[in-house]
N, C-alpha and C. Protein backbone atom coordinates (compact mmCIF):
# COMPACT_ATOMS: atom_id res chain seq x y z
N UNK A 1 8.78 -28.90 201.69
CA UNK A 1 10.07 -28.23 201.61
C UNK A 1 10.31 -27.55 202.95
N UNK A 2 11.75 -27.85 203.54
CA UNK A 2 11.96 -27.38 204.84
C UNK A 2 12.05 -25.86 204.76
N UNK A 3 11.36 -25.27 205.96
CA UNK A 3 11.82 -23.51 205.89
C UNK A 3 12.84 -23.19 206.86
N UNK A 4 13.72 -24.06 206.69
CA UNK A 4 15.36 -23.33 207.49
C UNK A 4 16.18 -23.07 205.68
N UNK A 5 17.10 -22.42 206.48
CA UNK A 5 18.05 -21.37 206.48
C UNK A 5 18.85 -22.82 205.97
N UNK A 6 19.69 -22.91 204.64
CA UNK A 6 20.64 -23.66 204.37
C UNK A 6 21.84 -23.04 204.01
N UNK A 7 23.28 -23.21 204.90
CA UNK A 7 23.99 -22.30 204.43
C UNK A 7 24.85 -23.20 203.42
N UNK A 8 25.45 -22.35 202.00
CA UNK A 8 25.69 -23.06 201.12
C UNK A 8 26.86 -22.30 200.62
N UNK A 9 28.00 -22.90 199.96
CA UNK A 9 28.90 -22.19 199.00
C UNK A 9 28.02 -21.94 197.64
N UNK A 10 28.42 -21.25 196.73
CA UNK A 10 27.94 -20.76 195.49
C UNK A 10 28.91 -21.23 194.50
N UNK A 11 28.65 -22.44 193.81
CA UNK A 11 29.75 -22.78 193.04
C UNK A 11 29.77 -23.03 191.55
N UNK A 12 28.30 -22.66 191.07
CA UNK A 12 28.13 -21.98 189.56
C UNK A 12 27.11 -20.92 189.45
N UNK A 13 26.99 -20.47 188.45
CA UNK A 13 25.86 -19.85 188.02
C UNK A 13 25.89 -19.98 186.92
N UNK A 14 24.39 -20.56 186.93
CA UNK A 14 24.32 -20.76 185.45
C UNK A 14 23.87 -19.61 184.25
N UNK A 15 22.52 -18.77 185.08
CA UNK A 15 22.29 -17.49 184.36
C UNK A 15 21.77 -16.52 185.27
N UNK A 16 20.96 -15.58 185.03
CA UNK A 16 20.45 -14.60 185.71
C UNK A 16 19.50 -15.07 186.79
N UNK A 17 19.16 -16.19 186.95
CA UNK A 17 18.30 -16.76 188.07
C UNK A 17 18.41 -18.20 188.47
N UNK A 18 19.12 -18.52 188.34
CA UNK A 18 19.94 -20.09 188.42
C UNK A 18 21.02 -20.22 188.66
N UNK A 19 21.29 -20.73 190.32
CA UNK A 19 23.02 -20.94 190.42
C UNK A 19 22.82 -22.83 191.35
N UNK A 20 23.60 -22.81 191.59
CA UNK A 20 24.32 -24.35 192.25
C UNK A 20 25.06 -23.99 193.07
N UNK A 21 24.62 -24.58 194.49
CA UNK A 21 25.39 -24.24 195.62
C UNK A 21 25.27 -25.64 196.48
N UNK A 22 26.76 -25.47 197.07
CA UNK A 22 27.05 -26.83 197.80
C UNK A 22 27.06 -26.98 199.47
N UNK A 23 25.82 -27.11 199.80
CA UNK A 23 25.67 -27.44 201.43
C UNK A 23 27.03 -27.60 202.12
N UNK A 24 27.30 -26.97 203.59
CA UNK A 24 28.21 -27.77 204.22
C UNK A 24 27.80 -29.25 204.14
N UNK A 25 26.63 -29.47 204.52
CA UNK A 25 26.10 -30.75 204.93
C UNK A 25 25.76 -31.86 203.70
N UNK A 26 25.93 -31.80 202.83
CA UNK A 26 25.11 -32.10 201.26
C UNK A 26 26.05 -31.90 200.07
N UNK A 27 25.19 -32.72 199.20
CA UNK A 27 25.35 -32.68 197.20
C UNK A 27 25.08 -31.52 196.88
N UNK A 28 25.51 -31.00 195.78
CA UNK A 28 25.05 -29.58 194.93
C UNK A 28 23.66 -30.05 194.73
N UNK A 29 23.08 -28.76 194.91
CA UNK A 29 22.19 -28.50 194.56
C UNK A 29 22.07 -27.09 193.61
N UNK A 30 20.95 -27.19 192.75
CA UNK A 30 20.40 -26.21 191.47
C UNK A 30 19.36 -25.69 192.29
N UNK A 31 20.06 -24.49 192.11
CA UNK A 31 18.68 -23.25 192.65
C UNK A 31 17.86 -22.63 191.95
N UNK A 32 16.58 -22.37 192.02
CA UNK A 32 16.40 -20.93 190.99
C UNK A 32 15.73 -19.99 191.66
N UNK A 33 16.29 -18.84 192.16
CA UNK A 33 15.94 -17.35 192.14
C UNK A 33 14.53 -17.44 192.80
N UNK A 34 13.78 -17.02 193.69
CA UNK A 34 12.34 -17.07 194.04
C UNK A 34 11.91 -16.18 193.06
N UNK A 35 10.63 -15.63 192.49
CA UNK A 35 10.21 -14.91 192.32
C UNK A 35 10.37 -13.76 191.25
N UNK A 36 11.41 -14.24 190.61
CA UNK A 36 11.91 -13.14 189.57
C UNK A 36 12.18 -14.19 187.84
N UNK A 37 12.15 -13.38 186.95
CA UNK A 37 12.81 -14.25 185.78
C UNK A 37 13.36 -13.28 184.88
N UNK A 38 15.12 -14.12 185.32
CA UNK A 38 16.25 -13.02 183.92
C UNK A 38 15.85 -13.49 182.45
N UNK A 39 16.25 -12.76 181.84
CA UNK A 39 16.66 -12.69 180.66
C UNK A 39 17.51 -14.23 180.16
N UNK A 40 16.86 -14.66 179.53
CA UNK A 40 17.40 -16.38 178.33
C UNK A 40 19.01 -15.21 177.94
N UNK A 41 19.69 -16.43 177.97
CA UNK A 41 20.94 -16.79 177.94
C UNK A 41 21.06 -15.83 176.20
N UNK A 42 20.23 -16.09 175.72
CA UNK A 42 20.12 -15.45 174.55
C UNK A 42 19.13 -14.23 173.93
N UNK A 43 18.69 -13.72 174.71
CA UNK A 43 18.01 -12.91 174.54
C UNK A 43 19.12 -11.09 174.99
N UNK A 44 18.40 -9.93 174.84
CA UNK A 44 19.16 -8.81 175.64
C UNK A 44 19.35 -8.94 176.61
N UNK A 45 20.64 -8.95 177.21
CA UNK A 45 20.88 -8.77 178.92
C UNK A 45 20.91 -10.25 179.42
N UNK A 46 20.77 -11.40 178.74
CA UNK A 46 21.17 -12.46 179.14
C UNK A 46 22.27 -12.59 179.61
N UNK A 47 23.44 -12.41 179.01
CA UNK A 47 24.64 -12.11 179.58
C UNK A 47 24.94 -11.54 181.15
N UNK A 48 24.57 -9.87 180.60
CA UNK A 48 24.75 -9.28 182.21
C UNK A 48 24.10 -9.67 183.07
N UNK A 49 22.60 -10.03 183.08
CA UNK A 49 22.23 -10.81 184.06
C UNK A 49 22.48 -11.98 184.95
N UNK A 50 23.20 -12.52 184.10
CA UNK A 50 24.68 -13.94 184.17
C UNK A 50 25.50 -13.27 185.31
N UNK A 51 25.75 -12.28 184.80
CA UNK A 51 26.98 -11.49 185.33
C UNK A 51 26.80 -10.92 186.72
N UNK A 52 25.82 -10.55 187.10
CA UNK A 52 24.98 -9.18 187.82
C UNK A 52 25.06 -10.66 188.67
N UNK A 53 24.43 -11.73 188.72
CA UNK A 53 24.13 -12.85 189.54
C UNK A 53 25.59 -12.91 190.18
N UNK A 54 26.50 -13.21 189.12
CA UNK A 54 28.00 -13.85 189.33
C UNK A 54 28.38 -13.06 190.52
N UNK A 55 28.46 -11.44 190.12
CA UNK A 55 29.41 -10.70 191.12
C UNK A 55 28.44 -10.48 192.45
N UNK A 56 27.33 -10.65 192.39
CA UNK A 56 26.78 -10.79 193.91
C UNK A 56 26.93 -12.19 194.52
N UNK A 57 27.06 -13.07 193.64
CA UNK A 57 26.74 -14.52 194.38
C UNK A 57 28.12 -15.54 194.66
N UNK A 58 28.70 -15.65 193.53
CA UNK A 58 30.19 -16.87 192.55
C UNK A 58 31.10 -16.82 193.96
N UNK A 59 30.96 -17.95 194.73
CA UNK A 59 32.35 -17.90 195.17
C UNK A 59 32.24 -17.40 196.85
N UNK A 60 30.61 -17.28 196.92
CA UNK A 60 30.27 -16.87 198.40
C UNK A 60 29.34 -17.63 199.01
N UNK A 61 29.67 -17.60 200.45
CA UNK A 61 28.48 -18.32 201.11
C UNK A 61 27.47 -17.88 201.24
N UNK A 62 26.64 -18.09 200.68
CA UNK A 62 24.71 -17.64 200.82
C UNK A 62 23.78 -18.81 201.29
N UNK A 63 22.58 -17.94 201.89
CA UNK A 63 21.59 -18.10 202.90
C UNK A 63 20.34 -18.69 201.46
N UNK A 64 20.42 -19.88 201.85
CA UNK A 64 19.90 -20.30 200.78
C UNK A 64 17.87 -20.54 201.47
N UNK A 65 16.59 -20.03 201.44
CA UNK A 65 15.97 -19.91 202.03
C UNK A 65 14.63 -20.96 201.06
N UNK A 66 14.69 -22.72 201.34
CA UNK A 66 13.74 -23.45 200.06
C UNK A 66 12.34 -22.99 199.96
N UNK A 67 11.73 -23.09 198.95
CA UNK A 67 10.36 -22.50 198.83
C UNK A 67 9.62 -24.00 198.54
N UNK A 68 10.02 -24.46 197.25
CA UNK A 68 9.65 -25.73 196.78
C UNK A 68 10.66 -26.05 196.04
N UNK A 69 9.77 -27.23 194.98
CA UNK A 69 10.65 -27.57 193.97
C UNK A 69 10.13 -27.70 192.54
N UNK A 70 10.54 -27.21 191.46
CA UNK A 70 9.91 -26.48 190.38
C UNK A 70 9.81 -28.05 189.16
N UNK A 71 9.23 -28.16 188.41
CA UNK A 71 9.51 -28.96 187.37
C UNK A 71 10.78 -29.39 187.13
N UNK A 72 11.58 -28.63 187.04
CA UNK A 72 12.63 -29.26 186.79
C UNK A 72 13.49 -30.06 187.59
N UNK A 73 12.85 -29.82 188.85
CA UNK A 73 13.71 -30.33 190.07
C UNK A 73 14.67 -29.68 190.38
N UNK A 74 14.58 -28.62 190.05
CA UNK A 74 15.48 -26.92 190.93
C UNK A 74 14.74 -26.61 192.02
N UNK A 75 15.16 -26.64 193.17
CA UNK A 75 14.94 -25.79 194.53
C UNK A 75 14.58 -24.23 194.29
N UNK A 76 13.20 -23.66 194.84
CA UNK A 76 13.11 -22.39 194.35
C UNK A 76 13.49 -22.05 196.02
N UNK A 77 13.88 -20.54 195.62
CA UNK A 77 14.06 -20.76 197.06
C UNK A 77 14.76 -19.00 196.61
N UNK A 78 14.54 -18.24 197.90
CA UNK A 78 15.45 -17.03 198.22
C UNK A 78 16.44 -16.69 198.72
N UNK A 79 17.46 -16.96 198.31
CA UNK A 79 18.67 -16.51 198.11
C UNK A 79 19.55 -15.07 198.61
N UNK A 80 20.27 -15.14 199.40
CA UNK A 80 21.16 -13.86 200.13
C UNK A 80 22.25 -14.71 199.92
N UNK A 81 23.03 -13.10 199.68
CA UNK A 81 24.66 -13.24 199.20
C UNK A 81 25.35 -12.24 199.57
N UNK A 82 26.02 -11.88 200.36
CA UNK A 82 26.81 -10.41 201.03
C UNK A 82 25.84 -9.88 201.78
N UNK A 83 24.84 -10.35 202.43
CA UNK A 83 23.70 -9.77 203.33
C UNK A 83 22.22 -9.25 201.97
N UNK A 84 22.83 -9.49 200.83
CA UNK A 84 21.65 -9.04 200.05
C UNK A 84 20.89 -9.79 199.35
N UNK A 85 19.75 -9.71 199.12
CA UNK A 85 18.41 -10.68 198.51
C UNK A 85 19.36 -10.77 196.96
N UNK A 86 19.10 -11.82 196.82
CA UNK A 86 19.40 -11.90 195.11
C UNK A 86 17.93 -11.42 194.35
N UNK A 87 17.24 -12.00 194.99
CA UNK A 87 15.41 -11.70 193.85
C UNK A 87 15.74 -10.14 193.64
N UNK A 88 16.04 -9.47 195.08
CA UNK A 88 15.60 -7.93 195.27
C UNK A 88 16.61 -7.32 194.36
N UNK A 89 18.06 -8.19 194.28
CA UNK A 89 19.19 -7.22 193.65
C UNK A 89 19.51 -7.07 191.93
N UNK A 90 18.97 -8.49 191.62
CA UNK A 90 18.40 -8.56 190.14
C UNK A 90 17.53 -7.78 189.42
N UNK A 91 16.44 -7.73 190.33
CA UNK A 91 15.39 -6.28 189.68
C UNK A 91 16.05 -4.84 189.96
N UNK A 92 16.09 -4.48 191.16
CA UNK A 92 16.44 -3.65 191.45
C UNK A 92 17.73 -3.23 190.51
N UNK A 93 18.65 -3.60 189.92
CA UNK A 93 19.60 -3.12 189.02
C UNK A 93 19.11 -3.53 187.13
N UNK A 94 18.15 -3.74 187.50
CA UNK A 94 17.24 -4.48 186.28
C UNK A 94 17.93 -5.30 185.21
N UNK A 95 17.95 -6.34 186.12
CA UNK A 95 18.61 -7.76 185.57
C UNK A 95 17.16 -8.74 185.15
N UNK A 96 16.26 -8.57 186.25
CA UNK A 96 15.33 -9.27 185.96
C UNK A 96 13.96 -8.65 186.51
N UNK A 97 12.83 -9.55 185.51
CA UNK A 97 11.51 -9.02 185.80
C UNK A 97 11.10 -9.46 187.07
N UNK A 98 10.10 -9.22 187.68
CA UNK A 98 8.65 -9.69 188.78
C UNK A 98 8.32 -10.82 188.05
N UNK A 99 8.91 -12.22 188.51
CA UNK A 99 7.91 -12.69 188.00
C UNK A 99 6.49 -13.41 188.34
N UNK A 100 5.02 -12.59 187.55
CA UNK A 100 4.23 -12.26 188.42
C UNK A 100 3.56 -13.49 188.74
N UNK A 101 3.56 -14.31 188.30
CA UNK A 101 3.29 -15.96 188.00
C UNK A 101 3.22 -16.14 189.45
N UNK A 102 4.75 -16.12 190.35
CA UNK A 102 4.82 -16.42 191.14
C UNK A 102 5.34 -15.68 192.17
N UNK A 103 5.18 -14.20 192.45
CA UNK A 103 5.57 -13.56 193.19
C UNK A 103 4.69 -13.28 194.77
N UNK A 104 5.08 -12.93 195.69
CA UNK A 104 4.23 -13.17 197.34
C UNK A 104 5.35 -11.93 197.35
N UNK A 105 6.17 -11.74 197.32
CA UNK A 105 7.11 -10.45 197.97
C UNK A 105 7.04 -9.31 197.12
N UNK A 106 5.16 -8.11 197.73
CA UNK A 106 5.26 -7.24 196.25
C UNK A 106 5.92 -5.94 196.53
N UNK A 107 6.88 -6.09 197.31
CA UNK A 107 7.76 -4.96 197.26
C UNK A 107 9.21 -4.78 196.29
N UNK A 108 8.81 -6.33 195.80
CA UNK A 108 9.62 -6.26 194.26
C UNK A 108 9.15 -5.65 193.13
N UNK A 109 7.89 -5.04 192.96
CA UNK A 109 7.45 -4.51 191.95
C UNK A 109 7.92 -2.81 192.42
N UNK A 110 7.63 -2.35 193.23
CA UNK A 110 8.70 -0.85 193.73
C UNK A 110 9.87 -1.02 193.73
N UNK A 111 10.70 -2.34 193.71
CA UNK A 111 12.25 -2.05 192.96
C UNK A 111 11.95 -1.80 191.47
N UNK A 112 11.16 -2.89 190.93
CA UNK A 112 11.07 -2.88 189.51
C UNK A 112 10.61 -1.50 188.93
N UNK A 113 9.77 -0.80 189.12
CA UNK A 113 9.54 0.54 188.88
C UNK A 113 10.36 1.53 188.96
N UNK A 114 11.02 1.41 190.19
CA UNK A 114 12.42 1.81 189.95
C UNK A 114 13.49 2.30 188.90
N UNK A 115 13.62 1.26 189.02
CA UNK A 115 14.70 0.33 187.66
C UNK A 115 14.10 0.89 186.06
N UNK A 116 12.56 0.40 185.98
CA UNK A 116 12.29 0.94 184.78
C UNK A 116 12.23 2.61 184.50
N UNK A 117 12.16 2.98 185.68
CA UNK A 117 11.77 4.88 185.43
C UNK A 117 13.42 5.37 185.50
N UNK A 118 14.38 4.84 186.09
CA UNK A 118 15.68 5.23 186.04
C UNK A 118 16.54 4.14 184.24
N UNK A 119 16.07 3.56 183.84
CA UNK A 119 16.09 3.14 182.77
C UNK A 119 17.60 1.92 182.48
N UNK A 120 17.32 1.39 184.36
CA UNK A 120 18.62 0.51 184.18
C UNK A 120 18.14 -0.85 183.59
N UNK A 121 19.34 -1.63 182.96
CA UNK A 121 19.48 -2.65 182.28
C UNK A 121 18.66 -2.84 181.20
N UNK A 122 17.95 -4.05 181.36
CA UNK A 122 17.20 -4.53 180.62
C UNK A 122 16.04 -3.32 180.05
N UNK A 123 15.50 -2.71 180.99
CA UNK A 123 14.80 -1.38 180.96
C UNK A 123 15.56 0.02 180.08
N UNK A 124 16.99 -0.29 179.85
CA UNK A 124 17.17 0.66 178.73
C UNK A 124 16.88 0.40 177.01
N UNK A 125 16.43 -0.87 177.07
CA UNK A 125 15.68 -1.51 175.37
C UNK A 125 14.38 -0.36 175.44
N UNK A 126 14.23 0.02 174.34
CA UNK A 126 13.16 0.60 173.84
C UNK A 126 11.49 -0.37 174.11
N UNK A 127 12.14 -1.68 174.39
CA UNK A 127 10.80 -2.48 174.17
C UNK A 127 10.81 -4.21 174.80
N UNK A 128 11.78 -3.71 175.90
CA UNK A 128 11.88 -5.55 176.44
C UNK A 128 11.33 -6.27 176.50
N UNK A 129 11.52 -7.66 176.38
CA UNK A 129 10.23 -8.84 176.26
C UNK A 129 10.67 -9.80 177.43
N UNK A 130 9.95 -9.78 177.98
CA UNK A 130 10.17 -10.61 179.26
C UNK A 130 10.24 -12.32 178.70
N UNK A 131 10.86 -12.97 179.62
CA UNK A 131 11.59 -14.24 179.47
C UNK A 131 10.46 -15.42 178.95
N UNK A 132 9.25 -15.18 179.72
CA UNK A 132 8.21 -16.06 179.52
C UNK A 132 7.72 -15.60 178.35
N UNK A 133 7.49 -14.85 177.57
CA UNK A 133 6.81 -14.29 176.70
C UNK A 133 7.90 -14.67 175.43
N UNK A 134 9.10 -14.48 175.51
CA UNK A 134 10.35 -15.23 174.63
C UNK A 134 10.51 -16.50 174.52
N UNK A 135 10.44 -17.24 175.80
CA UNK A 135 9.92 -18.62 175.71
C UNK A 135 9.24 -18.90 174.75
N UNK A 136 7.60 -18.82 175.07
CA UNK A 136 6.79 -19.09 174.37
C UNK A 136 6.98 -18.70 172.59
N UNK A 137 7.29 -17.53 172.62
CA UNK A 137 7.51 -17.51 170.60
C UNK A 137 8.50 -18.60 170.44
N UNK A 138 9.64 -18.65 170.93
CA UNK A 138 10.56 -19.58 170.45
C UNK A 138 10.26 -20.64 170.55
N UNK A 139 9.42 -21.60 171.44
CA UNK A 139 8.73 -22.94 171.12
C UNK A 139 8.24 -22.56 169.96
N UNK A 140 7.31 -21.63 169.20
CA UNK A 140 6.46 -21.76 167.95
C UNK A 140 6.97 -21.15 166.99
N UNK A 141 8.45 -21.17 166.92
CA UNK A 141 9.24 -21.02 165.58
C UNK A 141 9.86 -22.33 164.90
């Protein structure tokens, strides 16, 4: 996976860590978020996390930065949108967790602490369940 700088329009989002952006140069491509994981589409805060993505990202040119490419054949990759990290701006307003699986940037866990001791988003549930951990029950229902 190349480590340049792809500059891209932002022309969906699908949820809190997944958008589609269209190269000057290129086909859409499906991104996902480096390092972080929102909230399922159906779970608490799925929504705003949708949302929280939308109004930083929908409709702007971002610095699309590839890491690899995940199972699904989504580009992981770090993401800037108005000069700001998407990984960093998701936790940091607590849209989404660390996710620790695959995190190298641990100055996302001092946003995330953050976020949880000021008791934004997802962090205002009495008892949040992170995305992977929701995954998994819902395969074994």
């Amino acid at each position: 996976m190349s480590a340049a700088v792809v500059l891209s329009l932002v022309v969906a989002i699908s949820d809190g860590d997944t958008l589609t952006v269209r190269p000057d140069d290129g086909e859409q491509l499906r991104v996902r978020v480096a390092e972080i994981d929102a909230p399922e589409s159906r779970q608490p805060f799925g929504a705003a996390a949708k949302r929280s993505l939308s109004d930083l990202c929908f409709r702007e040119r971002a610095e699309i930065r590839p890491q690899k490419t995940d199972r699904y054949g989504r580009t992981v990759a770090r993401v800037t949108c108005r000069g700001q990290d998407a990984s960093a701006h998701q936790v940091r307003t607590g849209m989404a967790w660390v996710f620790d699986r695959y995190v190298t940037d641990h100055a996302l866990y001092r946003l995330q602490d953050e976020a949880k001791a000021a008791g934004r988003g997802l962090w205002s549930e009495p008892a949040p369940v992170a995305p992977w951990e929701w995954r998994q029950a819902s395969r074994h229902r």
